[in-house]
Protein backbone atom coordinates (compact mmCIF):
# COMPACT_ATOMS: atom_id res chain seq x y z
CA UNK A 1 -5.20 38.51 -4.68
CA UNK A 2 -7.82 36.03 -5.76
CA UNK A 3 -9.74 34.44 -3.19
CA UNK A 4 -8.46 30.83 -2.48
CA UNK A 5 -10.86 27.77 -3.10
CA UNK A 6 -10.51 25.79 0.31
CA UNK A 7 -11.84 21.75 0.08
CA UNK A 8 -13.40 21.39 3.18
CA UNK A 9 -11.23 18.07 4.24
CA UNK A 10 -9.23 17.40 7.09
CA UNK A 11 -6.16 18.19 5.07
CA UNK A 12 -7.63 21.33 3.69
CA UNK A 13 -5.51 22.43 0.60
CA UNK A 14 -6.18 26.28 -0.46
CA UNK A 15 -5.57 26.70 -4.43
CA UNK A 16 -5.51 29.86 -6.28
CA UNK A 17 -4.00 31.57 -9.21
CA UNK A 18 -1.58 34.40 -9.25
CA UNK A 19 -1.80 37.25 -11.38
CA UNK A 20 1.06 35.88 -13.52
CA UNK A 21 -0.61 33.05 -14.28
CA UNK A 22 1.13 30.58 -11.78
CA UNK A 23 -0.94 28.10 -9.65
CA UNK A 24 -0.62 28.00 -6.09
CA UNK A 25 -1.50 25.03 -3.50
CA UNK A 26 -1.19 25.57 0.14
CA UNK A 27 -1.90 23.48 2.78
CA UNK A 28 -1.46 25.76 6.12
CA UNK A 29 0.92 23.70 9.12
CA UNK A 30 2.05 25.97 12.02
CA UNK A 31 3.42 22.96 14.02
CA UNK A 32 6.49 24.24 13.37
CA UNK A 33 7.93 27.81 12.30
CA UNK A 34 9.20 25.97 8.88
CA UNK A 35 7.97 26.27 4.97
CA UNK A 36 8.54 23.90 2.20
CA UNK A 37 7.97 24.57 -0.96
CA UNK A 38 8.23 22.53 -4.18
CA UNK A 39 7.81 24.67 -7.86
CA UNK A 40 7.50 22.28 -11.01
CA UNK A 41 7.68 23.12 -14.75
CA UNK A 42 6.88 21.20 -17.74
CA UNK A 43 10.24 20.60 -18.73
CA UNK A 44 11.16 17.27 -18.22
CA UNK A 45 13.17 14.77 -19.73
CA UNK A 46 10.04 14.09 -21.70
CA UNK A 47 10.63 17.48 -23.70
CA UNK A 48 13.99 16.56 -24.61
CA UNK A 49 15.19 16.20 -28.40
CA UNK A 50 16.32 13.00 -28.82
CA UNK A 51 19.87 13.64 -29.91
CA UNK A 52 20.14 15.86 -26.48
CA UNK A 53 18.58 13.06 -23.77
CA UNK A 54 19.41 14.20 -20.24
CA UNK A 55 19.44 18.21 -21.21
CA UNK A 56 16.54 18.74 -18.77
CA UNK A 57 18.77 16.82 -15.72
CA UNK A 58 22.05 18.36 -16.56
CA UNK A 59 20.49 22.05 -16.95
CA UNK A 60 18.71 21.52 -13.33
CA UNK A 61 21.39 20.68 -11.99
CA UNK A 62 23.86 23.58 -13.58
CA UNK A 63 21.54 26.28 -11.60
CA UNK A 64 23.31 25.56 -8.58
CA UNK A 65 26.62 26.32 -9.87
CA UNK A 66 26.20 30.11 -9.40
CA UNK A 67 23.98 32.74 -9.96
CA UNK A 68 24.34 36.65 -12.09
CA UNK A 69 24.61 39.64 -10.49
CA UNK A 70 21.86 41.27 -9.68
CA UNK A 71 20.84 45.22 -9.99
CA UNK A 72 19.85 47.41 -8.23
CA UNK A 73 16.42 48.48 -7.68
CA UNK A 74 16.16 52.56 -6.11
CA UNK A 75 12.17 52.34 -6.46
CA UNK A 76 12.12 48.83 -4.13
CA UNK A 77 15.17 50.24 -1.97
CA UNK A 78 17.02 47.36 -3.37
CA UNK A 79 20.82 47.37 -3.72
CA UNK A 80 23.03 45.73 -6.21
CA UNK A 81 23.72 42.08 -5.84
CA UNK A 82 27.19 40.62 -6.67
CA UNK A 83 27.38 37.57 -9.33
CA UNK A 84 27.73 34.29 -6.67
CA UNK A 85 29.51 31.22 -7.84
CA UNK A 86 29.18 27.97 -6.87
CA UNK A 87 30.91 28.28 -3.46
CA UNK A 88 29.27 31.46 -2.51
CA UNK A 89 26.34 30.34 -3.26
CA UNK A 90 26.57 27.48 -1.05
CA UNK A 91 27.59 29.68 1.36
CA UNK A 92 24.59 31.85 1.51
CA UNK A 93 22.68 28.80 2.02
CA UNK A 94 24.42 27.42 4.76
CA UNK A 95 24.27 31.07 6.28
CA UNK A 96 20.55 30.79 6.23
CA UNK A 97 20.03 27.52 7.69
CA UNK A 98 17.87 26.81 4.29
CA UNK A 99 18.43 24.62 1.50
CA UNK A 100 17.31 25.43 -2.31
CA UNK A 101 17.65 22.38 -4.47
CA UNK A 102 16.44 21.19 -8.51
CA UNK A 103 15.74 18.12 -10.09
CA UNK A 104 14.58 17.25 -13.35
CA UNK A 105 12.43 13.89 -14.48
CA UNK A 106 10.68 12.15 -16.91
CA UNK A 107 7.77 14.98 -17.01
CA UNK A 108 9.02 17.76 -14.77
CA UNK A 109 11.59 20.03 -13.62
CA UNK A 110 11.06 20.80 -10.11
CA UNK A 111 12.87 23.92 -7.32
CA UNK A 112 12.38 22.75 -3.81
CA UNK A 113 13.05 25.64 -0.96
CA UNK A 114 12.80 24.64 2.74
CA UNK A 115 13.35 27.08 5.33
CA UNK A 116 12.34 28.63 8.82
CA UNK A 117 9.62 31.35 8.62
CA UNK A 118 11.13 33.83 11.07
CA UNK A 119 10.63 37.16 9.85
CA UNK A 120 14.60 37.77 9.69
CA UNK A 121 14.96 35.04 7.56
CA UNK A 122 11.90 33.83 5.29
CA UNK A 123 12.69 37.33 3.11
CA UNK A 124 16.38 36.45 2.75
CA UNK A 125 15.44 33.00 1.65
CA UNK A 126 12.74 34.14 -0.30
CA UNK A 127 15.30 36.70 -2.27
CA UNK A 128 18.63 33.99 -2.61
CA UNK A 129 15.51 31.16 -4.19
CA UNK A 130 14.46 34.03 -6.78
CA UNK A 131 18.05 34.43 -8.02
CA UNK A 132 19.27 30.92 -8.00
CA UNK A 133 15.77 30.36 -10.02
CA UNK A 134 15.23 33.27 -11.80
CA UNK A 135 19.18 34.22 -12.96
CA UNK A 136 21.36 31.55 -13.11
CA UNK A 137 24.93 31.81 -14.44
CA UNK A 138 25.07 28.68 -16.61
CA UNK A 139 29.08 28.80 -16.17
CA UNK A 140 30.59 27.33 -19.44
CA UNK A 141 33.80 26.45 -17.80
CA UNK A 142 32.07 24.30 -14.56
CA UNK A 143 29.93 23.12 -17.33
CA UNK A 144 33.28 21.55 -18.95
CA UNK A 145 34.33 20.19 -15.52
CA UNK A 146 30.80 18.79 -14.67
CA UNK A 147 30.43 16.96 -18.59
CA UNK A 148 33.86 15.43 -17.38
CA UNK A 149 32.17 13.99 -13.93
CA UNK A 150 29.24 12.93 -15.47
CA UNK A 151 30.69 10.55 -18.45
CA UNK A 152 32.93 9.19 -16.25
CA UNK A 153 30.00 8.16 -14.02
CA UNK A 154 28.16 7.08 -17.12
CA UNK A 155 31.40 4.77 -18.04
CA UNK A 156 31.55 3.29 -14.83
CA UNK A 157 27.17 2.64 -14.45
CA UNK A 158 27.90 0.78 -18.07
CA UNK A 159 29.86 -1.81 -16.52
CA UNK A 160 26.61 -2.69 -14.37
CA UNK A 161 24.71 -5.10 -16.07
CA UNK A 162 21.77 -3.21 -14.11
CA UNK A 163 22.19 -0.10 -16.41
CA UNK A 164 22.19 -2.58 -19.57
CA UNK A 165 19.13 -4.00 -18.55
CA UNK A 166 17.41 -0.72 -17.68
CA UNK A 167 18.13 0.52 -20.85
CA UNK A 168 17.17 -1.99 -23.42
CA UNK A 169 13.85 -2.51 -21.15
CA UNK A 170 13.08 1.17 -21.81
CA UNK A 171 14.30 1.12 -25.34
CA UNK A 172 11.69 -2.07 -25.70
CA UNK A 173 8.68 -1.03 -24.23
CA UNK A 174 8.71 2.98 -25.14
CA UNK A 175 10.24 2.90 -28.40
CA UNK A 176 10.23 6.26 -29.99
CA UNK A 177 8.52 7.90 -27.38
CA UNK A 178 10.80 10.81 -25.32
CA UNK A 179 10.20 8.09 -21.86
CA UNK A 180 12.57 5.53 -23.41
CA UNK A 181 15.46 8.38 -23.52
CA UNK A 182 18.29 8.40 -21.42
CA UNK A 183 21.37 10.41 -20.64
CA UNK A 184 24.33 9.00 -23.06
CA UNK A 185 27.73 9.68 -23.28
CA UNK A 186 26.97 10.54 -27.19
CA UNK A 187 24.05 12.78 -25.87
CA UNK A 188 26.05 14.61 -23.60
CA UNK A 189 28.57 15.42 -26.20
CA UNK A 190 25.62 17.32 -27.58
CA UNK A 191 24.38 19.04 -24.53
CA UNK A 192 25.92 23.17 -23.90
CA UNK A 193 25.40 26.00 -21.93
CA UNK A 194 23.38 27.38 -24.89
CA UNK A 195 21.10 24.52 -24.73
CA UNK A 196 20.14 24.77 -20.97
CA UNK A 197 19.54 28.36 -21.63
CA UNK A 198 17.38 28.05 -24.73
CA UNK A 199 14.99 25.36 -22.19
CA UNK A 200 14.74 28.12 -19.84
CA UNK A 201 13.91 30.67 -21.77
CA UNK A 202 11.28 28.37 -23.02
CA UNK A 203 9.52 26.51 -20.28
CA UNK A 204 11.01 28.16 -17.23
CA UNK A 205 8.47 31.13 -16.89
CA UNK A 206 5.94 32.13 -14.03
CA UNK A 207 2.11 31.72 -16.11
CA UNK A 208 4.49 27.72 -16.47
CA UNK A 209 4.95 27.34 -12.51
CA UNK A 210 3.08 25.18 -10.53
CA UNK A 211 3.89 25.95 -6.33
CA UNK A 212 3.13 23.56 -3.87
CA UNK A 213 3.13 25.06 -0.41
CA UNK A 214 3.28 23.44 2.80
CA UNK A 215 4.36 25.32 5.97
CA UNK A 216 3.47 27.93 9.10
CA UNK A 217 2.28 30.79 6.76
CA UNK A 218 -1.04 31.68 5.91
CA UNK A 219 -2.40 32.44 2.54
CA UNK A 220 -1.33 36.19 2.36
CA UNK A 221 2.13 35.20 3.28
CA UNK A 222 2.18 32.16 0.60
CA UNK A 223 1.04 34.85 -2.47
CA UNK A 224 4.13 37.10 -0.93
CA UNK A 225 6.24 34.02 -0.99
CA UNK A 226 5.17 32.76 -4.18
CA UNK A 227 5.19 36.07 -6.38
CA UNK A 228 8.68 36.61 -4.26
CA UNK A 229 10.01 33.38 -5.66
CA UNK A 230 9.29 34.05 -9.27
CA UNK A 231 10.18 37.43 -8.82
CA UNK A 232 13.21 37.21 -11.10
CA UNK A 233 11.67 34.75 -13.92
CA UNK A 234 10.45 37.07 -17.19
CA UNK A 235 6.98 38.65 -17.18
CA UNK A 236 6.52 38.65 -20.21
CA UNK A 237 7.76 35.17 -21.37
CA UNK A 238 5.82 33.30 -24.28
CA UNK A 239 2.65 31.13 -22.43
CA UNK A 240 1.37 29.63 -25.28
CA UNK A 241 0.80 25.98 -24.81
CA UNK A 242 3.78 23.64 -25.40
CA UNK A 243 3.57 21.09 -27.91
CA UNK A 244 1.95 17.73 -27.24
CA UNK A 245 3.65 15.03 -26.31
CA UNK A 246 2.70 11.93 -28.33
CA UNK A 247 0.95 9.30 -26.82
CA UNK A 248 3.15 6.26 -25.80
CA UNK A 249 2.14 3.37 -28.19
CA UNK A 250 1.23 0.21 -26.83
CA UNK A 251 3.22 -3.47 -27.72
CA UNK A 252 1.65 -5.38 -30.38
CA UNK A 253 3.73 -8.19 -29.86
CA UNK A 254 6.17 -10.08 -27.25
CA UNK A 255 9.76 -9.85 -27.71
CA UNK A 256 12.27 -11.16 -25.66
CA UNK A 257 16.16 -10.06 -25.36
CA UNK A 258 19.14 -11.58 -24.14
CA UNK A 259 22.55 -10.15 -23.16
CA UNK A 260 25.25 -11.73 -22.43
CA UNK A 261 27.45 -10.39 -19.65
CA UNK A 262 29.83 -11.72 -17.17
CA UNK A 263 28.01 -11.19 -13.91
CA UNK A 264 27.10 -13.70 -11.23
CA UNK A 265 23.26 -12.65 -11.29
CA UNK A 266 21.14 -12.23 -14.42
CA UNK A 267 19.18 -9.14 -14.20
CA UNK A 268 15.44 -10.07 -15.59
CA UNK A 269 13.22 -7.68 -16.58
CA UNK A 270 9.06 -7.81 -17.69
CA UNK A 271 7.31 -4.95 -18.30
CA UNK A 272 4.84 -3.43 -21.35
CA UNK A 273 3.51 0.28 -21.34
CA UNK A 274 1.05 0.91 -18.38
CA UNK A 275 -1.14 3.92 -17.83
CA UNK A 276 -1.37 7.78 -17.11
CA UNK A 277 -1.68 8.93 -13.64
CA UNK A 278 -4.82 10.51 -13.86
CA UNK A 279 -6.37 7.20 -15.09
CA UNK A 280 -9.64 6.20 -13.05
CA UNK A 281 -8.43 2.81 -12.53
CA UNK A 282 -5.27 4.26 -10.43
CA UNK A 283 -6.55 2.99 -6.73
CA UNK A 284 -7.59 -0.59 -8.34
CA UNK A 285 -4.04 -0.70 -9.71
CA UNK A 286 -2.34 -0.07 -6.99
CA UNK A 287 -4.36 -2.28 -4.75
CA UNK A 288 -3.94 -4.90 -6.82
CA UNK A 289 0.05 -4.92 -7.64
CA UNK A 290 0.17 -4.47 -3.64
CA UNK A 291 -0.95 -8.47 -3.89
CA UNK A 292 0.84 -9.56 -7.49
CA UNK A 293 4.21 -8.16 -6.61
CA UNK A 294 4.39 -4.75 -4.86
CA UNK A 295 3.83 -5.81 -0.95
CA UNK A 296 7.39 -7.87 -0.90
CA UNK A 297 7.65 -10.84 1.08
CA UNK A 298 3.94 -11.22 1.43
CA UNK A 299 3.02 -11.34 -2.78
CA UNK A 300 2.01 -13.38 -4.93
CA UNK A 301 5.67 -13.46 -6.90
CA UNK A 302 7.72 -13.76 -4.12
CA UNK A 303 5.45 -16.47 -2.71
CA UNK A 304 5.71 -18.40 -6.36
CA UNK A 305 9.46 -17.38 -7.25
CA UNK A 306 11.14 -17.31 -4.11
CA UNK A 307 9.21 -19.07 -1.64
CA UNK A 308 8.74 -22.10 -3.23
CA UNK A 309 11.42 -22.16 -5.48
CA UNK A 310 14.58 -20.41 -4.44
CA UNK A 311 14.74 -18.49 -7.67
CA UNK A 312 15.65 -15.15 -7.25
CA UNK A 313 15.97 -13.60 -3.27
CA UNK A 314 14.02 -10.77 -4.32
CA UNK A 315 11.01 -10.04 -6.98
CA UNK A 316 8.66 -7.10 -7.66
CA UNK A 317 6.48 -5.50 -9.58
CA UNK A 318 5.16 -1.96 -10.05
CA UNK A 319 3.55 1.05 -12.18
CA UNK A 320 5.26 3.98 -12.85
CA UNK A 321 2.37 6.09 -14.16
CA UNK A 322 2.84 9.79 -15.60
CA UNK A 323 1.97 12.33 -17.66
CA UNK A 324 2.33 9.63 -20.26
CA UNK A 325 1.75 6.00 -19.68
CA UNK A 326 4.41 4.93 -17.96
CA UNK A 327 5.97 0.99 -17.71
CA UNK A 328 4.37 -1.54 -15.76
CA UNK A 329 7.76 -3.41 -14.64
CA UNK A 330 8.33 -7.08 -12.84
CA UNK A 331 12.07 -7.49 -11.91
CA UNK A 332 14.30 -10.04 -10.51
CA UNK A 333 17.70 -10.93 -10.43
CA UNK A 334 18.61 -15.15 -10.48
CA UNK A 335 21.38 -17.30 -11.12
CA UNK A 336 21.70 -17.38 -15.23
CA UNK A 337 21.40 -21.22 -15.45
CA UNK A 338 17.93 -20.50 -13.69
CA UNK A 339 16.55 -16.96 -15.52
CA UNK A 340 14.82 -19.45 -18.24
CA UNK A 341 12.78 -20.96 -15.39
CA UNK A 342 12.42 -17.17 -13.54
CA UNK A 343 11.16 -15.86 -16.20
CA UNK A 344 8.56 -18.73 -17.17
CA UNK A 345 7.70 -18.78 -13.78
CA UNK A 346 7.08 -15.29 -13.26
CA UNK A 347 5.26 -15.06 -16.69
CA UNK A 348 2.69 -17.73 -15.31
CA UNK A 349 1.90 -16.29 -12.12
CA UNK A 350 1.14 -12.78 -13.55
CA UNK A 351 -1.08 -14.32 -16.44
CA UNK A 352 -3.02 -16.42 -13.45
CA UNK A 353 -3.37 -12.74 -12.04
CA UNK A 354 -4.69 -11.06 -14.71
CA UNK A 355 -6.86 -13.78 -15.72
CA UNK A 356 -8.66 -14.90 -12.07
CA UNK A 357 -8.08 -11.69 -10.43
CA UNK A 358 -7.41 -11.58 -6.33
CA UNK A 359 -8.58 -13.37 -3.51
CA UNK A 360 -10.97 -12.33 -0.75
CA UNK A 361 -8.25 -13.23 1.77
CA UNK A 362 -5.51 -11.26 -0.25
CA UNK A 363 -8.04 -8.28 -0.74
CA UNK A 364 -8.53 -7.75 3.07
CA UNK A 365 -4.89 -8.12 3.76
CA UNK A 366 -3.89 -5.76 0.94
CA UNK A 367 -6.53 -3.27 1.98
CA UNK A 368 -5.88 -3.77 6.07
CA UNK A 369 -1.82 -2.78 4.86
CA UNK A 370 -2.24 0.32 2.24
CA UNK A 371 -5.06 2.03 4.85
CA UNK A 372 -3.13 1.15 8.17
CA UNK A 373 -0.22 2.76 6.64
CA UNK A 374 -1.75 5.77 4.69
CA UNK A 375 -0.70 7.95 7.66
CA UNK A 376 3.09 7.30 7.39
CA UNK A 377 2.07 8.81 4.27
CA UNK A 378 1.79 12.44 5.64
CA UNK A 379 3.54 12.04 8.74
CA UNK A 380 5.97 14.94 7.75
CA UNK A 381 6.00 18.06 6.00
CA UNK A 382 8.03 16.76 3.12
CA UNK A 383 6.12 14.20 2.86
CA UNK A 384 3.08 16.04 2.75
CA UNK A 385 4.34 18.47 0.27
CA UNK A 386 5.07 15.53 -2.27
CA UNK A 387 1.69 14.23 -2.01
CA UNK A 388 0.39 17.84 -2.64
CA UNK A 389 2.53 18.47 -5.79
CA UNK A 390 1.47 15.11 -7.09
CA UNK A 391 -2.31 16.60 -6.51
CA UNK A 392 -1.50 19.78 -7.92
CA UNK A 393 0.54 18.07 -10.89
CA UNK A 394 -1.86 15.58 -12.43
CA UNK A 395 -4.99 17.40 -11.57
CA UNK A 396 -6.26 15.63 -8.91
CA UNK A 397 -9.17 16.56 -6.87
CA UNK A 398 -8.44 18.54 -3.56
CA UNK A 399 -9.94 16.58 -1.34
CA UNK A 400 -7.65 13.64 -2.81
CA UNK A 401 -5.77 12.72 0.25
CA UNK A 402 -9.23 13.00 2.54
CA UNK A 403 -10.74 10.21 0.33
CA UNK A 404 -7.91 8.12 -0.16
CA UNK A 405 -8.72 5.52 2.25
CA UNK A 406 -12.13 5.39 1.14
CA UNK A 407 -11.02 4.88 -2.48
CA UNK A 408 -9.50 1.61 -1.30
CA UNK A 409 -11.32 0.24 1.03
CA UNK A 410 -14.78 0.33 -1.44
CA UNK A 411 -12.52 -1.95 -4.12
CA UNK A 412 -13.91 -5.03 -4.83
CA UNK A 413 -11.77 -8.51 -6.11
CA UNK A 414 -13.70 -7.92 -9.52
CA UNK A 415 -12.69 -4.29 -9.73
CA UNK A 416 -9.22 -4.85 -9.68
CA UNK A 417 -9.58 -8.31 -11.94
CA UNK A 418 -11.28 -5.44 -14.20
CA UNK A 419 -8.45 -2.86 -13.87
CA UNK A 420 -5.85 -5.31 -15.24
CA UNK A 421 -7.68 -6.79 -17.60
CA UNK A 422 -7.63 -3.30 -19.16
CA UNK A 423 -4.48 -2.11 -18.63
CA UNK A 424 -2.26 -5.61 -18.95
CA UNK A 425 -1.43 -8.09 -21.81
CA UNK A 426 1.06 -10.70 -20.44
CA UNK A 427 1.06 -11.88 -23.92
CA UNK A 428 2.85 -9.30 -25.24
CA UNK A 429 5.10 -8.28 -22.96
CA UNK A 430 8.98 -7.15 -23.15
CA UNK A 431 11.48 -9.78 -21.85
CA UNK A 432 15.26 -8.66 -21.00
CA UNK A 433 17.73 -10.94 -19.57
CA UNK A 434 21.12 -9.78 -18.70
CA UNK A 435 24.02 -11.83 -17.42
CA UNK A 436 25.22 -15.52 -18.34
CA UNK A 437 27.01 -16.42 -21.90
CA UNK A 438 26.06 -15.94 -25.13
């Protein structure tokens, strides 16, 4: 075992690297005799081919339809394993008291595994996690059933004039680029149980596994639990780097579209390319959409837009920052015969922002609101766990969540004016407007 690296913090997390290549964060809770554990891949939605959008969703979501069977092992004392489906396998979980779940999104794929650490069960849990990771069935004919479910839930979500605008925002602002993909009903035509195998065989491997661990065990038992986990994945999978996602490209103009569609709100959206996660202006950011649109009732939009005018009930803004730069989005819904005047209105205020920056006042009440409630934050295991993946994820330092507080509170009004200066052009910015007649 190699020695773990502790940051000497009050949330101390303990990183290391297993022998298979596989990175390990721990942060070390006996409160309670309970373990989660979150294990993310690069294998996205971002890696998806265009004509297949949604194979990394559909393929994290097939692993829970049953697992192979599983031989025998004399040399471990291990005996033979029976195939599980679907049923059984939710079975064996419920048996357990533990829950083993996947997810897939725009940059990862992502196993979560909570369970209680007694010593009669961790092992079980520890073994059923393996196999529902390691050697899942892939059934072709709950495949067919499940492509059934899911375009008839994609024919219904098109009749929302929220999935139209979602998707010609993305379509607008990403282009090209694998973030403005989406799960179709002509891409899922495309997608087969050869297809989710070929992505695990490629990016599902332990030297590709990042584990975030945050539980009662120590760091002996989180290697154990950690090499048990991947047990079942291939040693000897290919770990060359995967290919490089382009960059996403940023507007060089403002377009605006409108849809008609019989709905009694018009669904407005604003947005342009943002920034990565691991971009130095992140706390400044953050801060500052806190005051433009993120802090509801008490922001600058809804002041301007609702407030005073009666527009739209409810406005925001926010970043959704990733691997890749990911949108910064303001979105409303209004009466059509008023979206002209939303829109111009909301336009005006975020230009103001950019261009004069924040307050003093707003500064101190922004800051007094993010620090106050930085300890909901971590006030659970789960919640702690997210926070460390995101660390362990985008490379953050260890002692992020120790400093966090600090990082806002030294912000200054010409910081953030700075930050979104940089990172904002409400010039030319993607308009979508959904609803009213043609």
């Amino acid at each position: 075992m190699v020695f773990p690296f502790n940051a000497l913090a009050a949330i101390p997390i303990q990183q290391w690297t297993l022998p298979n290549g596989a990175q390990v964060f721990l942060v070390q809770s006996d409160a309670i005799p309970m373990v989660d554990v979150q294990i993310d891949f690069d294998a996205g939605g971002r890696r998806d081919p265009a004509a297949k959008a949604g194979l990394a969703s559909v393929t994290a979501g097939m692993t829970s339809k049953g697992v192979l069977a599983q031989p025998g092992d004399a040399i471990k004392r291990e005996k033979p394993a029976p195939a599980l489906d679907e049923n059984a396998l939710s079975e064996a979980w419920a048996d357990l008291g533990a829950s083993f779940t996947a997810s897939a999104g725009t940059d990862r794929m992502s196993f979560s595994l909570r369970t209680l650490t007694y010593p009669d069960l961790l092992p079980r849990a520890i073994a059923l996690a393996a196999r529902q990771l390691g050697t899942p069935a892939f059934p072709d004919v709950v495949w067919q059933r499940e492509r059934q479910r899911i375009s008839a839930s994609l024919q219904e979500a098109n009749r929302r004039p929220a999935t139209v605008a979602n998707r010609a925002f993305a379509k607008a602002v990403y282009g090209v680029h694998p973030y403005g993909l989406e799960l179709t009903e002509a891409t899922l035509d495309n997608l087969t149980v050869a297809d989710m195998q070929a992505l695990y065989r490629r990016a599902i491997a332990p030297c590709r596994a990042t584990l975030s661990i945050v539980g009662a065990v120590n760091p002996e038992q989180a290697q154990t639990l950690a090499l048990g986990l991947l047990a079942n994945l291939p040693a000897t999978a290919d770990c060359a780097a995967l290919p490089a996602v382009p960059a996403v490209q940023a507007l060089s103009a403002a377009s605006e579209f409108r849809i008609p569609f019989e709905s009694a709100q018009a669904h407005v959206l604003i947005g342009q390319p943002g920034y990565k996660r691991d971009d130095p202006d992140f706390f400044a950011l953050t801060l500052g959409n806190y005051i433009l649109g993120g802090g509801g009732f008490v922001s600058r939009l809804t002041e301007e837009v609702r407030e005073k005018r009666g527009l739209s009930y409810s406005i925001y803004s926010y970043f959704s920052p990733g691997l890749n730069a990911g949108a910064f989005t303001i979105g409303l819904q209004t009466r059509p015969d008023q979206a002209v005047q939303a829109v111009q209105v909301s336009r005006d205020v975020l230009a103001r922002f950019v261009d004069a920056g924040p307050t003093e006042k707003e500064m101190r009440a922004a800051k007094d609101n993010l620090i106050g409630g930085f300890a909901l934050r971590i006030d659970s295991n789960r919640k702690l766990l997210d926070n460390v993946a995101n660390i362990a994820w985008n490379h953050l330092a260890l002692n992020y969540l120790d400093t966090w507080t600090q990082a806002v509170e030294k912000l200054t009004a010409a910081d953030v004016k700075a930050a979104f200066t940089r990172k904002l052009q409400p010039e030319k910015m993607v308009t979508v407007i959904v609803g009213g007649a043609p």
